[in-house]
PDB file of N, CA and C in Angstrom:
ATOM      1  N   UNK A   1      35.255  11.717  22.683  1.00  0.00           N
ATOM      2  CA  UNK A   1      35.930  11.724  21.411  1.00  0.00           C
ATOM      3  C   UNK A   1      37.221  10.936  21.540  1.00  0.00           C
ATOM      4  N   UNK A   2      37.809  10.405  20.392  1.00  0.00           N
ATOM      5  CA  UNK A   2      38.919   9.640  20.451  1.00  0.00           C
ATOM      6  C   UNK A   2      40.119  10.559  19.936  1.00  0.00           C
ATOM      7  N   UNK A   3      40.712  10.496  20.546  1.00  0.00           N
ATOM      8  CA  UNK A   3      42.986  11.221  19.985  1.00  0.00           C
ATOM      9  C   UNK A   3      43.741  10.233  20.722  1.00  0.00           C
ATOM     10  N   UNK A   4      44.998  10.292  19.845  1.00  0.00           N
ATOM     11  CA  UNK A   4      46.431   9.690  19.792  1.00  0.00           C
ATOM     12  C   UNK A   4      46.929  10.859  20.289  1.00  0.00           C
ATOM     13  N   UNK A   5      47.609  10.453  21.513  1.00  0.00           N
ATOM     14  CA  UNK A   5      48.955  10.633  22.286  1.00  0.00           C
ATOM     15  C   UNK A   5      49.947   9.954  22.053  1.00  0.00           C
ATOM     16  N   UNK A   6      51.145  10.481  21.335  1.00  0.00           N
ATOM     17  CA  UNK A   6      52.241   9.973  21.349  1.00  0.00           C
ATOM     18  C   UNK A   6      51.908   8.234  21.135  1.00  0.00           C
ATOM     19  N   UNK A   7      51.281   8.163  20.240  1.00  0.00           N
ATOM     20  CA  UNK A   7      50.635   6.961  19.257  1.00  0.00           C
ATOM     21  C   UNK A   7      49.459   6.013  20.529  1.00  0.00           C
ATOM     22  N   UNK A   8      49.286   5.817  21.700  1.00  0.00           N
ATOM     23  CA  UNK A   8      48.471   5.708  22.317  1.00  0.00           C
ATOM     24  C   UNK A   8      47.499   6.761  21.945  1.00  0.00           C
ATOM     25  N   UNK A   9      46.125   5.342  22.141  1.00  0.00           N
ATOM     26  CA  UNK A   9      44.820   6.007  22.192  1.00  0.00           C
ATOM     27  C   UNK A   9      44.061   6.314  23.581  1.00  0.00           C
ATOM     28  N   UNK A  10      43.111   7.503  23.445  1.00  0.00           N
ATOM     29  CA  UNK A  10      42.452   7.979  24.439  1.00  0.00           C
ATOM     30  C   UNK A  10      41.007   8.562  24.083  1.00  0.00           C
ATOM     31  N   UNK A  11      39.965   8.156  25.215  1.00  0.00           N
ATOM     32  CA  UNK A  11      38.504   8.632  24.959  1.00  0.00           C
ATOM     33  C   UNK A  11      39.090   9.881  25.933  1.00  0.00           C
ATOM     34  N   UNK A  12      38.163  10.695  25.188  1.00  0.00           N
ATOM     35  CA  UNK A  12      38.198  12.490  26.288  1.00  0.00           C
ATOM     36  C   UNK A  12      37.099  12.724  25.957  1.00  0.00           C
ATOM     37  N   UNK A  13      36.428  13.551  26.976  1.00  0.00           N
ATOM     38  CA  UNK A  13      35.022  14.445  26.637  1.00  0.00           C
ATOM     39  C   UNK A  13      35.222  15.331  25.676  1.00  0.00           C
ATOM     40  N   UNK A  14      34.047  15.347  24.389  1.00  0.00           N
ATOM     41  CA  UNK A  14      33.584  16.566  23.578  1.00  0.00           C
ATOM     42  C   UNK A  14      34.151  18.014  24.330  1.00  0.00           C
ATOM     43  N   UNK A  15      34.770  18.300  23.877  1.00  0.00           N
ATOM     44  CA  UNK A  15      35.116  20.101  23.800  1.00  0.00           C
ATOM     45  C   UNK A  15      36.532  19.719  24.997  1.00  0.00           C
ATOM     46  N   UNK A  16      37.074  18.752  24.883  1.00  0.00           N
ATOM     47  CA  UNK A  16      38.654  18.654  25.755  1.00  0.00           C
ATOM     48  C   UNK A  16      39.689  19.863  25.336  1.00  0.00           C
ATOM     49  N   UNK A  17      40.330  20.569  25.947  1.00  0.00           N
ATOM     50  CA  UNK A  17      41.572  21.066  25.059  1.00  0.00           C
ATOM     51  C   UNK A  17      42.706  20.144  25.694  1.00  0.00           C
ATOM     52  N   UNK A  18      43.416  20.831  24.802  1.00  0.00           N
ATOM     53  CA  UNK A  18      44.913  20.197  24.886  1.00  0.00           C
ATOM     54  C   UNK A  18      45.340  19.663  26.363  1.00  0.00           C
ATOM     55  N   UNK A  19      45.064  20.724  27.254  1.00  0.00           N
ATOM     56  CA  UNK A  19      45.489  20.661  28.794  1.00  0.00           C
ATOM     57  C   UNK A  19      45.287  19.588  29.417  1.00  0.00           C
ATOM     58  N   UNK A  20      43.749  19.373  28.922  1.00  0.00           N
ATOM     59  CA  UNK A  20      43.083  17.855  29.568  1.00  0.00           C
ATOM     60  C   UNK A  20      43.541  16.714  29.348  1.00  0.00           C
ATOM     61  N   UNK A  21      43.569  17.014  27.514  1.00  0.00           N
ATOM     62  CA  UNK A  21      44.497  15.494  27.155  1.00  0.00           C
ATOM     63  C   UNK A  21      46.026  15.326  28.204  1.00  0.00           C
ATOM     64  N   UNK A  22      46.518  16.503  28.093  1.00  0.00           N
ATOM     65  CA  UNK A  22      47.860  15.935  28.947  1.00  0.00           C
ATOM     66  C   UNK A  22      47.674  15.535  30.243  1.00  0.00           C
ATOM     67  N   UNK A  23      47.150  15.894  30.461  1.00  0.00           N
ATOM     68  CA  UNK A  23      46.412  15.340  32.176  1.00  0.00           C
ATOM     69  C   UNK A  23      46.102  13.879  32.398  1.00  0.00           C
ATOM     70  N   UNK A  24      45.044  13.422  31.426  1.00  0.00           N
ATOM     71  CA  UNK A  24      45.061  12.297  31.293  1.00  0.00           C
ATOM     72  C   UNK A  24      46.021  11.576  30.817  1.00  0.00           C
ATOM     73  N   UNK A  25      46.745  12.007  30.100  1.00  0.00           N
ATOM     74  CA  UNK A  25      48.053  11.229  29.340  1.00  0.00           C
ATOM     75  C   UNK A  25      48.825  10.977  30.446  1.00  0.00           C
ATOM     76  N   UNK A  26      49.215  12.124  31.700  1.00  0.00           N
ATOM     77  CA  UNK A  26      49.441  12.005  32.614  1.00  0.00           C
ATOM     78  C   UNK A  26      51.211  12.591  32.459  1.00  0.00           C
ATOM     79  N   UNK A  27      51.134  13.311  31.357  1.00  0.00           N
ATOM     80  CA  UNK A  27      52.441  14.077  30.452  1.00  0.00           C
ATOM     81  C   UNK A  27      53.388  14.286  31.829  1.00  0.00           C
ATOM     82  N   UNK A  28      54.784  14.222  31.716  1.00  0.00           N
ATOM     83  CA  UNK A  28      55.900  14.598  32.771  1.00  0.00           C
ATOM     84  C   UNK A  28      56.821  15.639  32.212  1.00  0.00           C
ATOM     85  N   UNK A  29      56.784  16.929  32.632  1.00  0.00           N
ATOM     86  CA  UNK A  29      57.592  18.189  31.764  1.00  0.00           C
ATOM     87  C   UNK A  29      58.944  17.796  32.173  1.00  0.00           C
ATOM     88  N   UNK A  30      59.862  17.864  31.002  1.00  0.00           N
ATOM     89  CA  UNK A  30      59.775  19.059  30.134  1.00  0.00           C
ATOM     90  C   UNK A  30      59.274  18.353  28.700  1.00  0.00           C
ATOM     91  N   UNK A  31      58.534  18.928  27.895  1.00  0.00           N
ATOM     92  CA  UNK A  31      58.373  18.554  26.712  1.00  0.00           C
ATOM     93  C   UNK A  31      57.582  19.677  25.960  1.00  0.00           C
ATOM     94  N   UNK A  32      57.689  19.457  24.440  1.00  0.00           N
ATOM     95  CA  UNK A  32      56.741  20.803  23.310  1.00  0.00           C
ATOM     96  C   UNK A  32      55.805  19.933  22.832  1.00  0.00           C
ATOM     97  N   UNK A  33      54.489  20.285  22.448  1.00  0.00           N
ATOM     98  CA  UNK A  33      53.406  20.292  21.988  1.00  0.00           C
ATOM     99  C   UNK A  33      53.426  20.010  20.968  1.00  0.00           C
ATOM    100  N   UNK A  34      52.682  18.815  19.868  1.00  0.00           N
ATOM    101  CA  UNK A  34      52.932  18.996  18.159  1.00  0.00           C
ATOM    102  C   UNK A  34      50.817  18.877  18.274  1.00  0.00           C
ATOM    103  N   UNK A  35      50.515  19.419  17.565  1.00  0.00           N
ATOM    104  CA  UNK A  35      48.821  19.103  17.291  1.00  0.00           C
ATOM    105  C   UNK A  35      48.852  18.934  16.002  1.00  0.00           C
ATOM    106  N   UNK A  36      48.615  17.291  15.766  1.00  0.00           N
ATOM    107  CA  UNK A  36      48.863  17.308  14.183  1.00  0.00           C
ATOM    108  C   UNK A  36      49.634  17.416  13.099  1.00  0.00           C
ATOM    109  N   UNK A  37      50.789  17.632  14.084  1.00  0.00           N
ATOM    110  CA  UNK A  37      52.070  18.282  13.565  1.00  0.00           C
ATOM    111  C   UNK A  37      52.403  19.238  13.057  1.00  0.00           C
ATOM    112  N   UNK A  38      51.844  20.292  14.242  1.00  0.00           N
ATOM    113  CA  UNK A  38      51.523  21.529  14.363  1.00  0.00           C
ATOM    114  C   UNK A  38      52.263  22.155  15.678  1.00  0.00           C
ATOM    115  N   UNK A  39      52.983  22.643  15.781  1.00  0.00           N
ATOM    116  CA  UNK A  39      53.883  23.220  17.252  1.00  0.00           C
ATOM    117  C   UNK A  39      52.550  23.982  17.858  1.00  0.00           C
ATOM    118  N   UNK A  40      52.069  23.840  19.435  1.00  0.00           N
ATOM    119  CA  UNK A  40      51.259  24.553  19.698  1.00  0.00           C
ATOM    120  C   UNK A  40      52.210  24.949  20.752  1.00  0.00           C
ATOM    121  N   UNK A  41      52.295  26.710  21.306  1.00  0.00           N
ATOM    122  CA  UNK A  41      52.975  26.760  22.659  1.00  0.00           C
ATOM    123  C   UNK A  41      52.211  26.371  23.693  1.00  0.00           C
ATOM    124  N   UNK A  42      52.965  26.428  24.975  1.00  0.00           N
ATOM    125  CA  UNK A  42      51.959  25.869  25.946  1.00  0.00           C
ATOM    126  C   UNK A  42      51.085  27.076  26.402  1.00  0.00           C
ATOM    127  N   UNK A  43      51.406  28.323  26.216  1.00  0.00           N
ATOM    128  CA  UNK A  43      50.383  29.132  26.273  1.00  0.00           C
ATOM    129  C   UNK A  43      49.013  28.842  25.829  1.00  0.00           C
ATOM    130  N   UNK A  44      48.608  28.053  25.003  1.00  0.00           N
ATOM    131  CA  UNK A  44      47.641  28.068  24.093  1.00  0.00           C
ATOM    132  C   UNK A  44      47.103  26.703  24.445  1.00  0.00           C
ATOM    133  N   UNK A  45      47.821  25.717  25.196  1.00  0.00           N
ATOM    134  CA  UNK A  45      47.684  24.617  25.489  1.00  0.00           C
ATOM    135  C   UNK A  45      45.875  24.887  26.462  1.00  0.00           C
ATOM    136  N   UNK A  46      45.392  25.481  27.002  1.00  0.00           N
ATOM    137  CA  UNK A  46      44.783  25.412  27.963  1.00  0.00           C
ATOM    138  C   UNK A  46      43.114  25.818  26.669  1.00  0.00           C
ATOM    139  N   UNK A  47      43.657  26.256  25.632  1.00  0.00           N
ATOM    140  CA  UNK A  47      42.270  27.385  25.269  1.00  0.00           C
ATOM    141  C   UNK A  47      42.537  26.786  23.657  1.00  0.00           C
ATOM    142  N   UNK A  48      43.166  25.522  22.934  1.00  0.00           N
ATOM    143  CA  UNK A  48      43.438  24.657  22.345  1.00  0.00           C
ATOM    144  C   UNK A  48      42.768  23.228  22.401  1.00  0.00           C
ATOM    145  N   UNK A  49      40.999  23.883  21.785  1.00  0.00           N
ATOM    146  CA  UNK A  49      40.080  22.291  21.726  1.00  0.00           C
ATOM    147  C   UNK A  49      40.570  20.962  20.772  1.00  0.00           C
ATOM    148  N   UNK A  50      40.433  20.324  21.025  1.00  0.00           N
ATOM    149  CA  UNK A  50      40.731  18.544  20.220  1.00  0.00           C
ATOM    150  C   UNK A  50      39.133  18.717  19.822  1.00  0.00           C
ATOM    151  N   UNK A  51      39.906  17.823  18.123  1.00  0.00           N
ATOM    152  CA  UNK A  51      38.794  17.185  17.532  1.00  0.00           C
ATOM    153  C   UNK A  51      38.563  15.974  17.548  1.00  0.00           C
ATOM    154  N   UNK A  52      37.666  15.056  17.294  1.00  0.00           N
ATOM    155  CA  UNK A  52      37.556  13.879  16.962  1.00  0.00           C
ATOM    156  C   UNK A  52      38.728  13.610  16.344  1.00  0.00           C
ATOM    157  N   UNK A  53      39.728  12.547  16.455  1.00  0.00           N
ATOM    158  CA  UNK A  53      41.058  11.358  15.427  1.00  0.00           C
ATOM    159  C   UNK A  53      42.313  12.540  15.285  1.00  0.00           C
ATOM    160  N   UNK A  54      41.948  13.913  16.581  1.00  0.00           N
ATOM    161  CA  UNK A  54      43.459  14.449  16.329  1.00  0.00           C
ATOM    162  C   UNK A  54      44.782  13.542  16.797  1.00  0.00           C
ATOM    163  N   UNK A  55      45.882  14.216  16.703  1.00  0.00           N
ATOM    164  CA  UNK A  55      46.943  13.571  17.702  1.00  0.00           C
ATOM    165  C   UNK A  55      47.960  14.354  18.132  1.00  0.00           C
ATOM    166  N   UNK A  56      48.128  14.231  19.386  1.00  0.00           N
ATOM    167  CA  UNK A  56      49.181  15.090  20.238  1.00  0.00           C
ATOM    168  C   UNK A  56      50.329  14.078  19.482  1.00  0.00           C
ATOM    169  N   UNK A  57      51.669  14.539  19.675  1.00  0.00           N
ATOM    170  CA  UNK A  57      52.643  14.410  20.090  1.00  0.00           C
ATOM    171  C   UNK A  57      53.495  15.541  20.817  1.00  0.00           C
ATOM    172  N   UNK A  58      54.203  14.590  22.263  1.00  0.00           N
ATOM    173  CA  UNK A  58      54.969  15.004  23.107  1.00  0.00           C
ATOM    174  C   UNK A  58      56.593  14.800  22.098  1.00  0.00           C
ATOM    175  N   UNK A  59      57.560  15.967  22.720  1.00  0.00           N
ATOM    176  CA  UNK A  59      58.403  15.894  21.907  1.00  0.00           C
ATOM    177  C   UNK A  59      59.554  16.404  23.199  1.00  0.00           C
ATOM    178  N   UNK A  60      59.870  15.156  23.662  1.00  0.00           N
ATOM    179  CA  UNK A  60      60.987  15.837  25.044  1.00  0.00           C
ATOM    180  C   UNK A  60      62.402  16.350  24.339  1.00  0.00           C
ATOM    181  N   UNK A  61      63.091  17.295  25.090  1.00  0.00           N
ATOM    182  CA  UNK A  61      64.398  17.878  24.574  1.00  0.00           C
ATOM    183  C   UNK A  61      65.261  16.076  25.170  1.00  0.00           C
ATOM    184  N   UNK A  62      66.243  16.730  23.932  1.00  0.00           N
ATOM    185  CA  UNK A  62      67.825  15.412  24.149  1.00  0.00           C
ATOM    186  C   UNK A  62      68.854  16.448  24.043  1.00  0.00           C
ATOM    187  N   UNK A  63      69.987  15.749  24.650  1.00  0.00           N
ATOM    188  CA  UNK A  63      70.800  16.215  24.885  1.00  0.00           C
ATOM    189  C   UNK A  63      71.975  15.646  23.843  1.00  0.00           C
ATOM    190  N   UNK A  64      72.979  16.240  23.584  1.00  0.00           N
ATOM    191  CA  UNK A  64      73.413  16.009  22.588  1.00  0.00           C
ATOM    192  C   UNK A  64      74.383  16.753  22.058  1.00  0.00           C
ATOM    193  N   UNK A  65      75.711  16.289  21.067  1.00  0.00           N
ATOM    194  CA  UNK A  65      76.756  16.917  20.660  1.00  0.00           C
ATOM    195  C   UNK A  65      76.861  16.852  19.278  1.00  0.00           C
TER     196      UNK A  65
END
């Protein structure tokens, strides 16, 4: 199946969750989860299937005044 990571595209196997995509994305913590633009925690990250044309976005903390 095809999803957007943080606007990059990626093929993943039918029934991927979230976990996998970051794996392959090859994600570097710290960062939060959007599915769709949807906050997922990372609890849920592992048991959180992708559909066909979803899209992650990674959303790292900034620092800031």
């Amino acid at each position: 199946m095809k999803i957007t990571i943080n606007g990059q595209h990626f093929e993943l196997a039918d029934n991927a969750n979230i976990a996998q995509g970051l794996t392959q994305f090859a994600a570097k913590e710290p960062f939060a989860v959007a599915l769709n633009g949807q906050f997922i925690p990372r609890s849920q990250c592992d048991t959180t299937l992708l559909n066909e044309g979803d899209s992650i976005e990674l959303l790292s903390p900034i620092q800031g005044g």
